[in-house]
Protein backbone atom coordinates (compact mmCIF):
# COMPACT_ATOMS: atom_id res chain seq x y z
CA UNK A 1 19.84 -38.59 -11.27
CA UNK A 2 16.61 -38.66 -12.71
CA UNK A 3 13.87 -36.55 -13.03
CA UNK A 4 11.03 -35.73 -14.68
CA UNK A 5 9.69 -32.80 -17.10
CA UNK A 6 6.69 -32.61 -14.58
CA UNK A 7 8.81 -32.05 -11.23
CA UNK A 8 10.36 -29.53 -13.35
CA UNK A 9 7.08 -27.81 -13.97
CA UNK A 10 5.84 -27.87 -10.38
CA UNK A 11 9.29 -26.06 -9.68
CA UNK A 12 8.69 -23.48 -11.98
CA UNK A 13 5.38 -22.37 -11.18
CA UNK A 14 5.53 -22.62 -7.24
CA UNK A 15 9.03 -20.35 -7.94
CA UNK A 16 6.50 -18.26 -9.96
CA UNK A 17 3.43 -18.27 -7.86
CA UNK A 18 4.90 -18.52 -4.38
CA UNK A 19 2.85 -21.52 -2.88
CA UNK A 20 2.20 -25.07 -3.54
CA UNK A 21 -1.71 -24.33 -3.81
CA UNK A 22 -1.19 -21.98 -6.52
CA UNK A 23 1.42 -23.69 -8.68
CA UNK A 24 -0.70 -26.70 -8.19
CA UNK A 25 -3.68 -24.71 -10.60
CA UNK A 26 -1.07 -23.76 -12.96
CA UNK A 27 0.24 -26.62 -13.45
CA UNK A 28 -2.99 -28.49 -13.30
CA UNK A 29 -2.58 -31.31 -10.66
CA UNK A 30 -3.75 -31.87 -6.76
CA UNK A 31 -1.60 -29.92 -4.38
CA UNK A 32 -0.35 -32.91 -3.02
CA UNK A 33 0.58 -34.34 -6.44
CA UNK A 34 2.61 -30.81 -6.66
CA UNK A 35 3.94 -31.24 -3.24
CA UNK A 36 4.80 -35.02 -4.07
CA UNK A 37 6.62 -33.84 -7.38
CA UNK A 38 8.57 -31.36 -5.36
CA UNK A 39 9.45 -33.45 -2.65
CA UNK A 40 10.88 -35.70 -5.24
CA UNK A 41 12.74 -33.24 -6.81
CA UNK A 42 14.79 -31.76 -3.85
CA UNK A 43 15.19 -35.94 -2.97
CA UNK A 44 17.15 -36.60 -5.90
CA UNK A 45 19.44 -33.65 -6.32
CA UNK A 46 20.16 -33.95 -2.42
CA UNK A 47 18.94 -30.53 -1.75
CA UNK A 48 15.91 -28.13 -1.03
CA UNK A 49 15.00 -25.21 -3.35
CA UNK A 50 13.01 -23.23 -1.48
CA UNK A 51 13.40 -21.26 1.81
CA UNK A 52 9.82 -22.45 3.89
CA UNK A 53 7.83 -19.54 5.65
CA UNK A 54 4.94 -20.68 6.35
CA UNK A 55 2.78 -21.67 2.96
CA UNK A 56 4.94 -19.38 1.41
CA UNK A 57 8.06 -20.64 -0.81
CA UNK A 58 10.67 -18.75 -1.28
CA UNK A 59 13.70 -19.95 -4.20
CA UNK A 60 17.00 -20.54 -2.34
CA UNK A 61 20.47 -19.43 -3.87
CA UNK A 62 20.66 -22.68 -5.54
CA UNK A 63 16.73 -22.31 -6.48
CA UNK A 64 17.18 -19.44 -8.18
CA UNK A 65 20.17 -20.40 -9.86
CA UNK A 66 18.43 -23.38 -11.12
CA UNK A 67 15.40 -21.92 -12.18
CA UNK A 68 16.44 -20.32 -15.32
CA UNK A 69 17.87 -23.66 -16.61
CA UNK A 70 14.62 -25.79 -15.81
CA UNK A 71 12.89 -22.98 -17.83
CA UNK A 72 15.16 -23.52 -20.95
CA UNK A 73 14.12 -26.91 -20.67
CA UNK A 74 10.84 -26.95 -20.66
CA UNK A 75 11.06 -24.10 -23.29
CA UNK A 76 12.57 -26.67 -25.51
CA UNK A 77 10.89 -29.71 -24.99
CA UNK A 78 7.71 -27.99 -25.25
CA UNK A 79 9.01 -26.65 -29.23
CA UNK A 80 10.40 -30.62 -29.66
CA UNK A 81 7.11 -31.76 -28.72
CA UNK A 82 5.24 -29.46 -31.29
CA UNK A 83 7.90 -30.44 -34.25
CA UNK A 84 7.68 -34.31 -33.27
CA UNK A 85 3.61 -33.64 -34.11
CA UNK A 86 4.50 -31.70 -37.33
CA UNK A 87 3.02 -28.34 -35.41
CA UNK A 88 4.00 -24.76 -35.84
CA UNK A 89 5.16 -23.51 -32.53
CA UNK A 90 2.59 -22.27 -30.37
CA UNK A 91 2.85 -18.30 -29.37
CA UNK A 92 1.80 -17.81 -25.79
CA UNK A 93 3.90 -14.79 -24.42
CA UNK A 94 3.52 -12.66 -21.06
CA UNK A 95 4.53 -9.28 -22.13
CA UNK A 96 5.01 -6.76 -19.98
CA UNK A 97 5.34 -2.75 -20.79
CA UNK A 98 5.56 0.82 -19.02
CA UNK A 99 2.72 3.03 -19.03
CA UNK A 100 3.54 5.32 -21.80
CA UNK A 101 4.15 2.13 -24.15
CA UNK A 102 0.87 0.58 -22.86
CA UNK A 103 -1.31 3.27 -23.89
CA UNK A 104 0.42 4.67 -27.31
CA UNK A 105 1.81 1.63 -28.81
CA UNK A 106 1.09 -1.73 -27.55
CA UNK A 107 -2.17 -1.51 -28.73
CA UNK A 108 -0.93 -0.87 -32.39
CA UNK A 109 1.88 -3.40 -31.73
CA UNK A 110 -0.34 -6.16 -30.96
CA UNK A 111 -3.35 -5.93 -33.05
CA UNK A 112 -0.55 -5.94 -36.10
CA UNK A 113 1.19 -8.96 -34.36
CA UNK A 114 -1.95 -11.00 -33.80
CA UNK A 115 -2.86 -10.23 -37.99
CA UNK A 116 -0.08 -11.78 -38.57
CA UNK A 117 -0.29 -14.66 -35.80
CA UNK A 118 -4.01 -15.29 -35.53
CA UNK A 119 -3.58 -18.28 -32.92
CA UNK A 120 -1.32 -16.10 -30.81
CA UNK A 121 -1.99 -15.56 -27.10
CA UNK A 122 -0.79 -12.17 -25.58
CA UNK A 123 -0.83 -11.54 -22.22
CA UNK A 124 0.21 -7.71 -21.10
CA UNK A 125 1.33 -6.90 -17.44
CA UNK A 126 1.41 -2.59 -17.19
CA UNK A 127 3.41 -1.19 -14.50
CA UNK A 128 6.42 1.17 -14.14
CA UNK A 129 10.05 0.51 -15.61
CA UNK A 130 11.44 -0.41 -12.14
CA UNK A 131 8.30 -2.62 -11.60
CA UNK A 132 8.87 -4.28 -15.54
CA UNK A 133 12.22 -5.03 -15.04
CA UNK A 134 11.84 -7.38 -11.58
CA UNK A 135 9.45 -9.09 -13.12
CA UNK A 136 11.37 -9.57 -16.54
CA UNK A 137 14.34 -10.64 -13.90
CA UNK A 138 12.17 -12.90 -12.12
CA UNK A 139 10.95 -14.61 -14.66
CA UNK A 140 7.19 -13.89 -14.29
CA UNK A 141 7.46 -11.95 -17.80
CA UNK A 142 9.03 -13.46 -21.51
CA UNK A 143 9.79 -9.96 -22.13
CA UNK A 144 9.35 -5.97 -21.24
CA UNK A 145 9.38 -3.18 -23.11
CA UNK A 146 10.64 -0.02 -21.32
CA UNK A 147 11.51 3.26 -21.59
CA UNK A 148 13.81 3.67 -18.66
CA UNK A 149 17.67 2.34 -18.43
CA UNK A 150 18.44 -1.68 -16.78
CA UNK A 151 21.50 -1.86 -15.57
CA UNK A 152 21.26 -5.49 -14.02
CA UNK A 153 23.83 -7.78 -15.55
CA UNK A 154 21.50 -10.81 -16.46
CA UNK A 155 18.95 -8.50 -18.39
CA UNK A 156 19.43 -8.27 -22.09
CA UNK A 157 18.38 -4.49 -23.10
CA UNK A 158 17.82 -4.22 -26.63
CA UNK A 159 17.71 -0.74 -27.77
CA UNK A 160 14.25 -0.03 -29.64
CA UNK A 161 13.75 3.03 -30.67
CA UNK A 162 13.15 6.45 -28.14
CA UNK A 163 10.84 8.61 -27.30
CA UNK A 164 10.64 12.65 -26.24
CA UNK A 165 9.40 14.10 -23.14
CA UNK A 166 7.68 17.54 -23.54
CA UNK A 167 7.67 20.39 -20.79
CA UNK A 168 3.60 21.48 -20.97
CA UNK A 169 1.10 23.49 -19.10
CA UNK A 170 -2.51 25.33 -19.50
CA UNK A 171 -2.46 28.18 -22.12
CA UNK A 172 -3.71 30.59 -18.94
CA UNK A 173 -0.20 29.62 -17.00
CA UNK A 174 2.42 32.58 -16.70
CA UNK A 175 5.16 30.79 -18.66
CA UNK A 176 2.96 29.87 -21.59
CA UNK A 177 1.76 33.73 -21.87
CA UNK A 178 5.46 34.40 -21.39
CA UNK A 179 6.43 32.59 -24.21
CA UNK A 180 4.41 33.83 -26.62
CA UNK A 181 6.43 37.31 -26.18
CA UNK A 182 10.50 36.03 -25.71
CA UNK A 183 11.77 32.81 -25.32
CA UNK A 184 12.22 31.01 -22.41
CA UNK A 185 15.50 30.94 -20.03
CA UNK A 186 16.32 28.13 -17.42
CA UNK A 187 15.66 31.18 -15.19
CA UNK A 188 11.99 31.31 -15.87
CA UNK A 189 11.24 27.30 -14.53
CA UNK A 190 13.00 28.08 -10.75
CA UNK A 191 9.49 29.19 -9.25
CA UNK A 192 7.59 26.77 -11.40
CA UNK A 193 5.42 24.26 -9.41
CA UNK A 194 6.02 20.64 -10.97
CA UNK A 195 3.42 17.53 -11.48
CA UNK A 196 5.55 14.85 -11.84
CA UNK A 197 5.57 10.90 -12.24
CA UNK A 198 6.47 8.61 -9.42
CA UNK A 199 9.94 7.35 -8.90
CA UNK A 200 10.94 4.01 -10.78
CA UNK A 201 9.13 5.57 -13.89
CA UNK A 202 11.35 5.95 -17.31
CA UNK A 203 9.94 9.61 -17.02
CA UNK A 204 11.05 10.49 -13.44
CA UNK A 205 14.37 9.24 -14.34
CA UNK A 206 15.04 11.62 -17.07
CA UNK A 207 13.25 14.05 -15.12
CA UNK A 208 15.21 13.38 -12.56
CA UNK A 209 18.45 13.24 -14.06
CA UNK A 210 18.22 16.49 -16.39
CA UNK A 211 15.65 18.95 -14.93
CA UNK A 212 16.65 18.36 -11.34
CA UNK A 213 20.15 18.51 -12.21
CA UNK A 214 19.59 22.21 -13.43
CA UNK A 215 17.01 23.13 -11.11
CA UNK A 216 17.42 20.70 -7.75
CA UNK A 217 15.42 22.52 -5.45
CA UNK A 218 12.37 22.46 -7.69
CA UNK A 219 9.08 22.17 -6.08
CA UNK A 220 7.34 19.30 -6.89
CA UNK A 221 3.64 20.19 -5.95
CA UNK A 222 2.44 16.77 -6.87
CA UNK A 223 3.63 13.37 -7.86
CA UNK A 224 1.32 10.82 -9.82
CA UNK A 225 1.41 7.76 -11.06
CA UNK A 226 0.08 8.25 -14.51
CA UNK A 227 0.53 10.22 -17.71
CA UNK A 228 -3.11 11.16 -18.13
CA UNK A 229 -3.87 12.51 -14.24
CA UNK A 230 -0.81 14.98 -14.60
CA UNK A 231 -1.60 16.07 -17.91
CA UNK A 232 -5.44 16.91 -16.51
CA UNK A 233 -3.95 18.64 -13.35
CA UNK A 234 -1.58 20.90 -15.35
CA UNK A 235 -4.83 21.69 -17.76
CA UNK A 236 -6.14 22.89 -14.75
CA UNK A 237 -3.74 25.11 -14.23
CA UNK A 238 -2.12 23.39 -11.51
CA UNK A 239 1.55 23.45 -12.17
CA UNK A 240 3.45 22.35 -15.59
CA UNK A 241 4.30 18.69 -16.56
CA UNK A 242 6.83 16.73 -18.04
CA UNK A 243 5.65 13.15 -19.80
CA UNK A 244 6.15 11.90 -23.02
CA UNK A 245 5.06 13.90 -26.18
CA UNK A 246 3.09 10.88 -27.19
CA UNK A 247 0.67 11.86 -24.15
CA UNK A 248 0.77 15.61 -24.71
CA UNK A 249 0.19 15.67 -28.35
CA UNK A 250 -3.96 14.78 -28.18
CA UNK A 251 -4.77 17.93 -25.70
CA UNK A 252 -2.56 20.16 -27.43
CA UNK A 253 -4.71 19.61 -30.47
CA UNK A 254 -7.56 20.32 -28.32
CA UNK A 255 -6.12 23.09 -27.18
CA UNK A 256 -6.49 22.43 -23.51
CA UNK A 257 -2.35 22.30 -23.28
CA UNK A 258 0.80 24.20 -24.75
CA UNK A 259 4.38 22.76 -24.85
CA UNK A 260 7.04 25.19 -23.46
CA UNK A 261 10.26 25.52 -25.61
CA UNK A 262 13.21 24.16 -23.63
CA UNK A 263 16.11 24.08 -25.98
CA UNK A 264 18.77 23.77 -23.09
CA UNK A 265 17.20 20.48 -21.94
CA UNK A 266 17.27 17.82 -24.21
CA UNK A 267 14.71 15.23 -23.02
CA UNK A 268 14.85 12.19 -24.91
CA UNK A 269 14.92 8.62 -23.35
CA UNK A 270 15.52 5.17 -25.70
CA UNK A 271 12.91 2.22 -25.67
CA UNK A 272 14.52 -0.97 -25.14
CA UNK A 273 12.92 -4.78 -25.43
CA UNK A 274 14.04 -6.16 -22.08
CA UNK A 275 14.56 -10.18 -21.97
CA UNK A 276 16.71 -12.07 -19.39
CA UNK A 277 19.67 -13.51 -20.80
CA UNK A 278 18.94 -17.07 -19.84
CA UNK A 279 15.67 -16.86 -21.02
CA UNK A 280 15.04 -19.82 -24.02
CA UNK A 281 14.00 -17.96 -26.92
CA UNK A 282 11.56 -19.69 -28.91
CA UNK A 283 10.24 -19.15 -32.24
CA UNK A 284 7.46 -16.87 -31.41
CA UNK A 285 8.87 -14.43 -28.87
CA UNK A 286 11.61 -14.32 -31.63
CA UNK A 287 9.31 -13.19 -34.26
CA UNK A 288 7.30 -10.69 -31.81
CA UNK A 289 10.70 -9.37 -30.77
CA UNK A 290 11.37 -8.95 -34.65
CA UNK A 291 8.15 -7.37 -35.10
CA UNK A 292 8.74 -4.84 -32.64
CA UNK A 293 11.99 -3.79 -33.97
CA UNK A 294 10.14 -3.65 -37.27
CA UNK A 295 7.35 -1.52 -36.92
CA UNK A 296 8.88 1.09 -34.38
């Protein structure tokens, strides 16, 4: 058998990008060169790759078995290359993070990194934890960092630290004025109208898991997909929240939200760096990872 480090390339990005035309800019040839390289590939290990529909490619069982592998590869030749030219290894990483990571710590995380990596290149891809961890699984991120739970077998969840949701609402709400005279009882949240994250989120699942477990036929008044519109609905008056304290914290200072003391739920989720287990490790996601771990 032989093939080349280039028809493992075009493999990798049109399992990445989905059609020829697209893997063809990525990998910087003609999209018949790309096609050619392909064609050549599936020739000479007796076998195609992809599942055709249409112009869209879609990696087979044996694809997707493969794919992994061919990345290792190139992961490696690309560091061999670098050593044979006497080069520090190159840090290009796609990161990818949750929503309540995005806004209260990558920023911190990566301006430090990149002081300590100048020629670093970061790329950051925000979604949900259910969103993070297909892509981390497919390959289209180096590595996520979540605050939710992975349970799939070829992701490597490396715990990293945790964070604390907080039960809030506007000063003017009847629970906040309540609390200010006795404490509160489970009792007291079974009327309560909830703003809530979307499903797949790290927060919904603890929500989900504790809250709902206590209280299941809670009435969720509104679900949204981000920290900052619930926390400016329940300032409103609309309802109380639950998101993480990181989120809370500013507009209790500015007095526009209160936390409500829930001692018989304890809401705290773990952070975890999320990286797929076949995934070649090089030098510089390495010392990012390490950084991380570090500086939480």
């Amino acid at each position: 058998m032989r093939m080349t480090l280039r028809q493992l390339a075009v493999f990798v990005a049109i399992a990445q990008e989905g059609t020829v035309t697209r893997a063809s800019e990525a990998v910087r040839l003609t999209q018949s060169a790309a096609s050619m390289a392909l064609s050549d590939l599936e020739n000479g290990i007796e076998s195609p790759l992809f599942d055709r529909q249409g112009k869209r490619l879609h990696l087979n069982d044996l694809g997707r078995y493969l794919l992994p592998q061919a990345l290792e590869i190139l992961g490696r030749a690309e560091a061999f290359e670098q050593a044979a030219r006497g080069e520090l290894q190159t840090v290009d990483l796609r990161l990818g993070s949750t929503l309540t990571i995005s806004d209260y710590l990558m920023p911190d995380l990566m301006a430090g990194f990149l002081l300590k990596k100048p020629d670093a290149h970061l790329r950051l891809q925000v979604g949900n934890t259910r969103q993070i961890i297909e892509a981390v699984s497919q390959f289209q991120l180096d590595l996520g960092l979540i605050e939710g739970s992975c349970n799939l077998p070829q992701l490597q969840a490396i715990p990293w630290g945790a964070d604390e949701l907080a039960v809030c609402s506007a000063p003017t709400h009847p629970l906040a004025i309540k609390q200010q005279h006795t404490a509160l009882h489970l009792d007291d949240f079974r009327d309560a109208d909830w703003i809530v994250r979307e499903e797949g989120s790290g927060t919904r699942e603890v929500f989900d898991k504790i809250v709902l477990n206590d209280l299941p036929d809670a009435r969720l008044r509104l679900t949204l997909g981000h920290n900052e519109a619930i926390l400016k609905v329940v300032a409103g008056g609309i309802g109380i929240g639950c998101v993480s304290r990181l989120a809370v914290e500013p507009m209790i200072d500015a007095g526009q939200l209160v936390v409500l003391n829930t001692p018989f739920w304890m809401l705290i989720r773990p952070f975890f760096l999320l990286v797929h287990r076949q995934k070649y490790q090089g030098p510089g996601m390495k010392a990012f990872m390490t950084y991380c771990q570090e500086s939480i």
